[in-house]
C-alpha atoms as a PDB file:
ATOM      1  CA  UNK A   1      82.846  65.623 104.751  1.00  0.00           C
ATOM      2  CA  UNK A   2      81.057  68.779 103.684  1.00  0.00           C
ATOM      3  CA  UNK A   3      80.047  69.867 107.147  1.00  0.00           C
ATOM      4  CA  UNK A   4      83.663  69.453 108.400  1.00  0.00           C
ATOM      5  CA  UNK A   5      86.001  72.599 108.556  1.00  0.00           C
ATOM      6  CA  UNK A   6      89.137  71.175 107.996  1.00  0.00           C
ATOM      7  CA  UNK A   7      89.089  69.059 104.764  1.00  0.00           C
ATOM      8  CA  UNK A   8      90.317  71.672 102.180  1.00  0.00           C
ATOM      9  CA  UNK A   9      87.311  71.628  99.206  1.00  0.00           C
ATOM     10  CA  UNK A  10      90.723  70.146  96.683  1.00  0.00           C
ATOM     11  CA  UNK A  11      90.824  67.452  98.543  1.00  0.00           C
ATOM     12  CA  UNK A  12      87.431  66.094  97.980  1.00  0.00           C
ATOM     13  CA  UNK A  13      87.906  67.178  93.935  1.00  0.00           C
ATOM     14  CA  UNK A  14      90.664  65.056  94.130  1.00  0.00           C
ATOM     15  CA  UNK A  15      89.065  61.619  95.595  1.00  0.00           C
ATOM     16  CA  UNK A  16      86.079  62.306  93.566  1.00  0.00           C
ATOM     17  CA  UNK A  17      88.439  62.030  90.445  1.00  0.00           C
ATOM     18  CA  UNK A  18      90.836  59.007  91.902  1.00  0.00           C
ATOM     19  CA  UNK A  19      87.898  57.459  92.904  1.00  0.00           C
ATOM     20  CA  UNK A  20      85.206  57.422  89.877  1.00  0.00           C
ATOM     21  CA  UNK A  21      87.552  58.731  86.872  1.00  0.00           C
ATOM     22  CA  UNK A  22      91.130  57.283  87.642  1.00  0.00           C
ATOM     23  CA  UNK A  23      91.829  56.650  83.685  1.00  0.00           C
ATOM     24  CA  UNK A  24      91.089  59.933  82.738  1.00  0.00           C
ATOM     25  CA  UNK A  25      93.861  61.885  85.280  1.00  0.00           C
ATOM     26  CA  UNK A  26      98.016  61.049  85.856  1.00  0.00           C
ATOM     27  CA  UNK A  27      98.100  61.014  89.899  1.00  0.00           C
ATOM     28  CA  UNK A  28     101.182  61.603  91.170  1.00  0.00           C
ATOM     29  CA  UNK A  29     102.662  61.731  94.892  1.00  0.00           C
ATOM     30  CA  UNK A  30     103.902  65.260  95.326  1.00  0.00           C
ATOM     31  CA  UNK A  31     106.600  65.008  97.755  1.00  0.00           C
ATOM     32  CA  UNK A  32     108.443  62.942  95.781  1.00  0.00           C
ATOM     33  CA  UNK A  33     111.833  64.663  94.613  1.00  0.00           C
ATOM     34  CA  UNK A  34     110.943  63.364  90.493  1.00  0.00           C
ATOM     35  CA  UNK A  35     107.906  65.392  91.041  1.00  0.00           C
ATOM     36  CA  UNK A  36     108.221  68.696  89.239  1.00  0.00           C
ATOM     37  CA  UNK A  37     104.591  70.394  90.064  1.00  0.00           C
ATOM     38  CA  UNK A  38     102.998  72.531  87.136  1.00  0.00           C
ATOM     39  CA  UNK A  39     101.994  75.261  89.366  1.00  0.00           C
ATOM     40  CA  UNK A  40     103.185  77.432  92.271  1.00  0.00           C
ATOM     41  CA  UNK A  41     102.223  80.608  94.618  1.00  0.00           C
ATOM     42  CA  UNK A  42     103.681  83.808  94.637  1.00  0.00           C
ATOM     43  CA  UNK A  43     103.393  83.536  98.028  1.00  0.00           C
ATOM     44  CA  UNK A  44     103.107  85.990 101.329  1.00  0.00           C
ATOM     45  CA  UNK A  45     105.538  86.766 103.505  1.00  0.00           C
ATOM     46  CA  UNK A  46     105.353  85.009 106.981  1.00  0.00           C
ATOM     47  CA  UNK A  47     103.866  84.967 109.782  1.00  0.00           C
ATOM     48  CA  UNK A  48     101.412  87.362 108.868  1.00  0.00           C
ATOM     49  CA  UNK A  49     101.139  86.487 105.590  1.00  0.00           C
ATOM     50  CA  UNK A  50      99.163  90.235 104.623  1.00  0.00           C
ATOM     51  CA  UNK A  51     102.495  91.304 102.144  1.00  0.00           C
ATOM     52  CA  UNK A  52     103.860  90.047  99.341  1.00  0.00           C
ATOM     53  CA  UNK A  53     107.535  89.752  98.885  1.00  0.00           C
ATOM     54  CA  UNK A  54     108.697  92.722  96.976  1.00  0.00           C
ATOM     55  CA  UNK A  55     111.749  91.257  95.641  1.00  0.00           C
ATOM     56  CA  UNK A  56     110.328  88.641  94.151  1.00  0.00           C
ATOM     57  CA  UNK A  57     110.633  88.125  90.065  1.00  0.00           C
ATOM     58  CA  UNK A  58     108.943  86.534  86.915  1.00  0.00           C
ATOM     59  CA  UNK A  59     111.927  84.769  86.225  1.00  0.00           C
ATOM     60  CA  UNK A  60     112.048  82.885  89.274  1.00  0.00           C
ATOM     61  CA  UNK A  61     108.790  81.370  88.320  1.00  0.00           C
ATOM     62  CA  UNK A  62     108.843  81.204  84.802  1.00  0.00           C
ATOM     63  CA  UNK A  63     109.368  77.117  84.862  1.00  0.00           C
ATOM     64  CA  UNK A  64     105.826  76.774  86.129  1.00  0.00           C
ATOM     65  CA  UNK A  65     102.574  76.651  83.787  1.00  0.00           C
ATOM     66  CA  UNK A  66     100.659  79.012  86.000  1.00  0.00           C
ATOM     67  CA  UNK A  67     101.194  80.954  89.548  1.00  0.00           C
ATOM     68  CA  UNK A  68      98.697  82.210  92.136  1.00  0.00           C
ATOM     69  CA  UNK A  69      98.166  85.359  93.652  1.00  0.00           C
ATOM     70  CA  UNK A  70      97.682  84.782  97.013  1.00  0.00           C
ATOM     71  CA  UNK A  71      96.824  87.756  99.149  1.00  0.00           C
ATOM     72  CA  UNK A  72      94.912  91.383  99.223  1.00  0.00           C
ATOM     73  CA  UNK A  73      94.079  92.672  95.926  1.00  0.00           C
ATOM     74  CA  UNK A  74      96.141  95.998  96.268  1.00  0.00           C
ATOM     75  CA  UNK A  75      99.077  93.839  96.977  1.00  0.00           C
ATOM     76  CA  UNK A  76      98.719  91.371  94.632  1.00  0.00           C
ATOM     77  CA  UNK A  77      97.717  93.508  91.675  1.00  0.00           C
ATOM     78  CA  UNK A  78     101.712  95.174  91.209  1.00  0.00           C
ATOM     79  CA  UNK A  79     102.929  91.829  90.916  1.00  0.00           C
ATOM     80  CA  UNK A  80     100.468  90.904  88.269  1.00  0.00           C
ATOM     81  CA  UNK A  81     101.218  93.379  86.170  1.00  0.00           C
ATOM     82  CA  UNK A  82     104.848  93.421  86.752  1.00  0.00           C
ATOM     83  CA  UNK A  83     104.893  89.273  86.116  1.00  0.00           C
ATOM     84  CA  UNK A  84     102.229  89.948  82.857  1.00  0.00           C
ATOM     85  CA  UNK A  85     104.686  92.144  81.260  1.00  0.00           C
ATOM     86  CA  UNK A  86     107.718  90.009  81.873  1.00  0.00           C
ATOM     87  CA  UNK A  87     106.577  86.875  80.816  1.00  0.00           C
ATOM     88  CA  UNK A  88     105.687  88.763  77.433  1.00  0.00           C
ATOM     89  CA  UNK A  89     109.367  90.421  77.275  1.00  0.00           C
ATOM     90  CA  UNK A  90     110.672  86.802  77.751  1.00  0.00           C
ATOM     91  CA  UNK A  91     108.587  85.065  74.937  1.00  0.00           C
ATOM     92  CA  UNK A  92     108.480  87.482  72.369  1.00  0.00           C
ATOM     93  CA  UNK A  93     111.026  90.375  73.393  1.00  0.00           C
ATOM     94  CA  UNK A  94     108.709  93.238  73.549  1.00  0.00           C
ATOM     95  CA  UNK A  95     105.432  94.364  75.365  1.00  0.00           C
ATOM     96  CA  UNK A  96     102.526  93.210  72.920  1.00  0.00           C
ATOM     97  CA  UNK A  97      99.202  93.805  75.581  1.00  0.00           C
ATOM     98  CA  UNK A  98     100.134  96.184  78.285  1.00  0.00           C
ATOM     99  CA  UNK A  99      98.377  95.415  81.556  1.00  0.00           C
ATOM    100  CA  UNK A 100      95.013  97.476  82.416  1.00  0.00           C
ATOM    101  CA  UNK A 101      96.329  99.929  85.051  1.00  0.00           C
ATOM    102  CA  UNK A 102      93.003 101.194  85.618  1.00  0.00           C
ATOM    103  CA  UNK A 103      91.655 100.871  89.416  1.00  0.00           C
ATOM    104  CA  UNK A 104      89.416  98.302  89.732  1.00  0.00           C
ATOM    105  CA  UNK A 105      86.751 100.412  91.727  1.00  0.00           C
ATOM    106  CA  UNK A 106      83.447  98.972  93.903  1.00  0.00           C
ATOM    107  CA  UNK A 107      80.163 100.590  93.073  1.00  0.00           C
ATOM    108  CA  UNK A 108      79.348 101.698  96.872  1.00  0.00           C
ATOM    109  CA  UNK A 109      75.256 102.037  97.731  1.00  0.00           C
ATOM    110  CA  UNK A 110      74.280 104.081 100.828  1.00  0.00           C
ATOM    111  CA  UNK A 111      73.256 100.670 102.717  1.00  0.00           C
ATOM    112  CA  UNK A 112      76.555  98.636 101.955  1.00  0.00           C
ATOM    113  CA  UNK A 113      78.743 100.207 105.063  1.00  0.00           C
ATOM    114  CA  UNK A 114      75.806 100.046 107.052  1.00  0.00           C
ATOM    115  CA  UNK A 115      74.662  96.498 106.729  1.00  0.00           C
ATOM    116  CA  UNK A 116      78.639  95.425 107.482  1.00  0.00           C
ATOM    117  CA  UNK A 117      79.153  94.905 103.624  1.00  0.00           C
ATOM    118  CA  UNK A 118      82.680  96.518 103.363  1.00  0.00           C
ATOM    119  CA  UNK A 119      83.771  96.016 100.137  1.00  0.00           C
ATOM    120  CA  UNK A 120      85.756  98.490  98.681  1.00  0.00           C
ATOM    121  CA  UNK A 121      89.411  99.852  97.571  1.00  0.00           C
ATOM    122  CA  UNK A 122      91.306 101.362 100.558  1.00  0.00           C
ATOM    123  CA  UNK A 123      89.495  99.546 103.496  1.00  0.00           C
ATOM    124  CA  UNK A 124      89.399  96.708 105.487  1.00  0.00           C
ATOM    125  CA  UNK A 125      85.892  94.299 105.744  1.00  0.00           C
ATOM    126  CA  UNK A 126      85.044  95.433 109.416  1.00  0.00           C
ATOM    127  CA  UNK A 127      85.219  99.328 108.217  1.00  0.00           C
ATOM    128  CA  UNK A 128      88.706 100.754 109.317  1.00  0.00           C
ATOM    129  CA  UNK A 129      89.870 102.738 106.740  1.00  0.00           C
ATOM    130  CA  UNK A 130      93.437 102.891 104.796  1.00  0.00           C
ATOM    131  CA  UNK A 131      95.392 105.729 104.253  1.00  0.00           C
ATOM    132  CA  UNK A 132      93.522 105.595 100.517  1.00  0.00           C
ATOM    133  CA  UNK A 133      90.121 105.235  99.684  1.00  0.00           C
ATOM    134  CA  UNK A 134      88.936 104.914  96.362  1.00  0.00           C
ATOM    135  CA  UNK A 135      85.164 103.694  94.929  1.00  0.00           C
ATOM    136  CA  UNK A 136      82.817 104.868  92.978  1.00  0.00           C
ATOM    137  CA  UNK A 137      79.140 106.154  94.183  1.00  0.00           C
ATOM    138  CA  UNK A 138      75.749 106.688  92.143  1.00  0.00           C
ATOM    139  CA  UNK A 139      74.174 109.989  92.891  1.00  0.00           C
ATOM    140  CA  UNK A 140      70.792 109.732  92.031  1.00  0.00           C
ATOM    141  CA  UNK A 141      68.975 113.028  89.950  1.00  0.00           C
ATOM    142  CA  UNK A 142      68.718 116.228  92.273  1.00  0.00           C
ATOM    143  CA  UNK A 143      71.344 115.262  94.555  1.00  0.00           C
ATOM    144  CA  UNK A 144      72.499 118.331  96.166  1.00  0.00           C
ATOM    145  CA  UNK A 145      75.520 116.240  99.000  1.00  0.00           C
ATOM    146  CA  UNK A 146      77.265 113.475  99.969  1.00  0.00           C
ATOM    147  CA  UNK A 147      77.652 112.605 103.752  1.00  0.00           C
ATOM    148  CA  UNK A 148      80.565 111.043 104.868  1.00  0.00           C
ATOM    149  CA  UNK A 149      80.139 109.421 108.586  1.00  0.00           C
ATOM    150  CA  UNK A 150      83.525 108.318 110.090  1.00  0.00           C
ATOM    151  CA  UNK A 151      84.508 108.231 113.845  1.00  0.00           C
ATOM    152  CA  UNK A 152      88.025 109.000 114.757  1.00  0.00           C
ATOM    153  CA  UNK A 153      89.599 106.800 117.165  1.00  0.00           C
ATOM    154  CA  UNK A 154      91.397 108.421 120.439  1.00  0.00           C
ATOM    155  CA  UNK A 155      95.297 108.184 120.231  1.00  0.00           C
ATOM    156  CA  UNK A 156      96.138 105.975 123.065  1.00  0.00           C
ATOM    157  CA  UNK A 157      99.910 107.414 122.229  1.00  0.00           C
ATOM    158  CA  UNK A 158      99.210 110.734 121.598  1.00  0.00           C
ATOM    159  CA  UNK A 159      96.617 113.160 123.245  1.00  0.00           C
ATOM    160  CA  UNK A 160      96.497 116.187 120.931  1.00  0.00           C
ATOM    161  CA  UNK A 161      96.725 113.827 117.912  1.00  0.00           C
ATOM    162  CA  UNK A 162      94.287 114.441 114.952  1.00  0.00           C
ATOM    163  CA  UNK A 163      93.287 113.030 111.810  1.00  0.00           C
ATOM    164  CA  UNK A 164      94.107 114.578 108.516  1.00  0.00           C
ATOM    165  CA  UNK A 165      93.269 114.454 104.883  1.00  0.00           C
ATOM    166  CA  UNK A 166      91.171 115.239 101.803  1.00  0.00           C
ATOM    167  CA  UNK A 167      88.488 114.339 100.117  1.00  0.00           C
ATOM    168  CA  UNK A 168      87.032 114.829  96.510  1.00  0.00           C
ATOM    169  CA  UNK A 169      84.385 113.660  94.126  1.00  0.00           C
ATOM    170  CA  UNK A 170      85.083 113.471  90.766  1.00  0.00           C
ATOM    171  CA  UNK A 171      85.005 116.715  89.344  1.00  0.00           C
ATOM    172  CA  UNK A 172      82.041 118.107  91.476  1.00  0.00           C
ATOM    173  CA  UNK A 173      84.355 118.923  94.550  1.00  0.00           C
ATOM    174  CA  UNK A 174      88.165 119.239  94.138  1.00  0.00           C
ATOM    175  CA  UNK A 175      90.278 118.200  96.992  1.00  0.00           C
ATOM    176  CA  UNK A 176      88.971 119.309 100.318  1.00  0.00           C
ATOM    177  CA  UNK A 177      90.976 119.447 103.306  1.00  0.00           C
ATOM    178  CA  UNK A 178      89.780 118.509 106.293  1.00  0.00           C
ATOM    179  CA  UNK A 179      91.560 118.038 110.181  1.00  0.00           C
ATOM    180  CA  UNK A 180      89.339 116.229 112.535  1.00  0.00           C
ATOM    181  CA  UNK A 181      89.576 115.800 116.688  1.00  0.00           C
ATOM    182  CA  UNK A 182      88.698 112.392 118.114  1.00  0.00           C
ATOM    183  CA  UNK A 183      84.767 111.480 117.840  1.00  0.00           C
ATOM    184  CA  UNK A 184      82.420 111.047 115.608  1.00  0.00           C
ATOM    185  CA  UNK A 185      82.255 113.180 112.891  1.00  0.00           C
ATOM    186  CA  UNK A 186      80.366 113.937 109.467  1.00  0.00           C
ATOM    187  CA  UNK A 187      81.988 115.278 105.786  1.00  0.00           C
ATOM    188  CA  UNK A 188      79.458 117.107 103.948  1.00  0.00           C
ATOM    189  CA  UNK A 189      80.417 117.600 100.123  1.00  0.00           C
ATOM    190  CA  UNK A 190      77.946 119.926  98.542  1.00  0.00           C
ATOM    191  CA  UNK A 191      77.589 120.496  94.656  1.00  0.00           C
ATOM    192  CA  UNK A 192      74.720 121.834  91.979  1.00  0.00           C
ATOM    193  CA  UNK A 193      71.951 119.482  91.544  1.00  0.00           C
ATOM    194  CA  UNK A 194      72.789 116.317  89.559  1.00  0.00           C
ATOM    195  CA  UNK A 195      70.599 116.668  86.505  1.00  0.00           C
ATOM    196  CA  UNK A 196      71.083 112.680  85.518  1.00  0.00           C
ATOM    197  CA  UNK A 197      72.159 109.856  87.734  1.00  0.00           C
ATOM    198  CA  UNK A 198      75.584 110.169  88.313  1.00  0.00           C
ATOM    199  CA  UNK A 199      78.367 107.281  88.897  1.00  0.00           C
ATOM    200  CA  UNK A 200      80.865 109.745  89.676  1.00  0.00           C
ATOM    201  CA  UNK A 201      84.557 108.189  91.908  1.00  0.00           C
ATOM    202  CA  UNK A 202      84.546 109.247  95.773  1.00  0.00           C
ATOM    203  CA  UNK A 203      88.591 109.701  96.932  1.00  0.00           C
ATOM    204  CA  UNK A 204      89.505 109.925 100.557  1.00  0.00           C
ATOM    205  CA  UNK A 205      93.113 110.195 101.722  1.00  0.00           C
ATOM    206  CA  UNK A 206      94.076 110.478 105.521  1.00  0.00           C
ATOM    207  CA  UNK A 207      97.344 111.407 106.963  1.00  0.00           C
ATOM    208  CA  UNK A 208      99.276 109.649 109.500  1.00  0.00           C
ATOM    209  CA  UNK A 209      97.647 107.060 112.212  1.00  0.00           C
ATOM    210  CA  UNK A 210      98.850 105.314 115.242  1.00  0.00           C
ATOM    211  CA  UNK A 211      99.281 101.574 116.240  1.00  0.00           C
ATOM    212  CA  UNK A 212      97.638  99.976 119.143  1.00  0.00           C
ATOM    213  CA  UNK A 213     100.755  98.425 120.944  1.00  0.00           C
ATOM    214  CA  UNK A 214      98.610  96.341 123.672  1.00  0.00           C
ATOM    215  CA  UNK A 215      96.497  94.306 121.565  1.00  0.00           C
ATOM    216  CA  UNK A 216      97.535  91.909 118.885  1.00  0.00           C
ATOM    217  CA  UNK A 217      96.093  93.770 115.548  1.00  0.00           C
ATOM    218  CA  UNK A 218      99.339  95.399 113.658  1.00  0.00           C
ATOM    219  CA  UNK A 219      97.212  97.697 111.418  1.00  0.00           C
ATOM    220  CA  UNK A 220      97.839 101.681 111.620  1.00  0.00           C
ATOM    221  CA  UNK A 221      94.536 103.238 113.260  1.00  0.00           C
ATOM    222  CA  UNK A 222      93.158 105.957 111.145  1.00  0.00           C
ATOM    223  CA  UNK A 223      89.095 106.105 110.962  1.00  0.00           C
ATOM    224  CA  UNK A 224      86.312 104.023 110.991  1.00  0.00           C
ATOM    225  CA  UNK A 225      83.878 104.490 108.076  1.00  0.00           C
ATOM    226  CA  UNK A 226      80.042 104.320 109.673  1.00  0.00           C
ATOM    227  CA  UNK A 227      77.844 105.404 106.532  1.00  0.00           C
ATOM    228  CA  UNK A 228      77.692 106.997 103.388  1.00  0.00           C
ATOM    229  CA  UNK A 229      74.749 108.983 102.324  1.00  0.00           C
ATOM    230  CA  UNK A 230      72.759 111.465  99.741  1.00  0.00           C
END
């Protein structure tokens, strides 16, 4: 069963308990209409299933013991919040722990984007890049730059098309603008010399993309991050 791909890893939980602990669990047939389940998702919208429903609200849900957050963390994280808040307002009329609002932000080492390891805030695993980046970045002592590697993409839609945005880092370099043709291309940000290893936040914000309309991907083309470097 453990080498087979479609046998969901609840399933075997589930005949491991029937099977060897049945007196210490209440099993129950869930498609039964008496069934009232203890938990449900705040679910995706279909077919796609990559956004949330907006409209949704806490008091649609607040008959269940627990919900899941199904989906990417920048969509999900809203609704948490919004739900956290609510289901305080509704048990004790009033706010008592506000919600951390803080971005959750990756730690980013020069060999992550190269190895394929794209895990960070604004970008997808393969290395296309949002219209918001966000993580944070170590600059060892004596680092003088960061490199930025990204290759445009040619506008399939659009000839003269280019890529705009910004870029800062922390408070070492404000906001620096940047327009950038088709090709590959490399964002130097130069400061004084670190004196003490830094963790200091690297934001990157790009203008307007385009959309592929012969393939099947629905994602808005921007840039493709290749490396990151000191």
């Amino acid at each position: 069963m453990l080498n087979r791909n479609d046998i969901l890893e609840f399933q075997i939980y589930g005949w491991f308990a029937h099977t060897r602990y049945s007196d210490d669990y209440c099993f129950i047939l869930g498609d039964e209409k008496s069934t009232i389940p203890i938990a449900a998702k705040v679910n995706q919208i279909p077919p796609d299933y990559c956004h949330l429903d907006p409209t949704c609200r806490y008091d649609q849900f607040k008959s269940y013991k627990y919900v899941v957050f199904w989906s990417h963390w920048e969509l999900a994280e809203d609704k948490m919040i919004e739900f956290f808040e609510d289901s305080q307002r509704d048990h004790f009329g009033k706010v008592i722990v506000k919600a951390d609002r803080r971005p959750l932000l990756f730690v980013v080492q020069q060999d992550d984007i190269t190895s394929g390891r794209v895990y960070l805030t604004g970008a997808f695993s393969d290395g296309w890049m949002k219209k918001e980046s966000k993580f944070l970045v170590s600059l060892p002592t004596s680092c003088q730059s960061l490199v930025i590697e990204m290759m445009v993409p040619e506008n399939p839609n659009d000839s003269g098309w280019q890529l705009t945005g910004s870029v800062s880092l922390g408070d070492m370099v404000k906001e620096k603008t940047f327009a950038l043709q088709p090709g590959l291309h490399k964002l130097v940000l130069k400061f004084p010399p670190v004196r003490l290893n830094t963790l200091t936040e690297l934001h990157i914000k790009l203008g307007k993309g385009f959309y592929y309309h012969d393939i099947s991907d629905p994602r808005e083309f921007r840039a493709h991050l290749r490396s990151i470097s000191w």
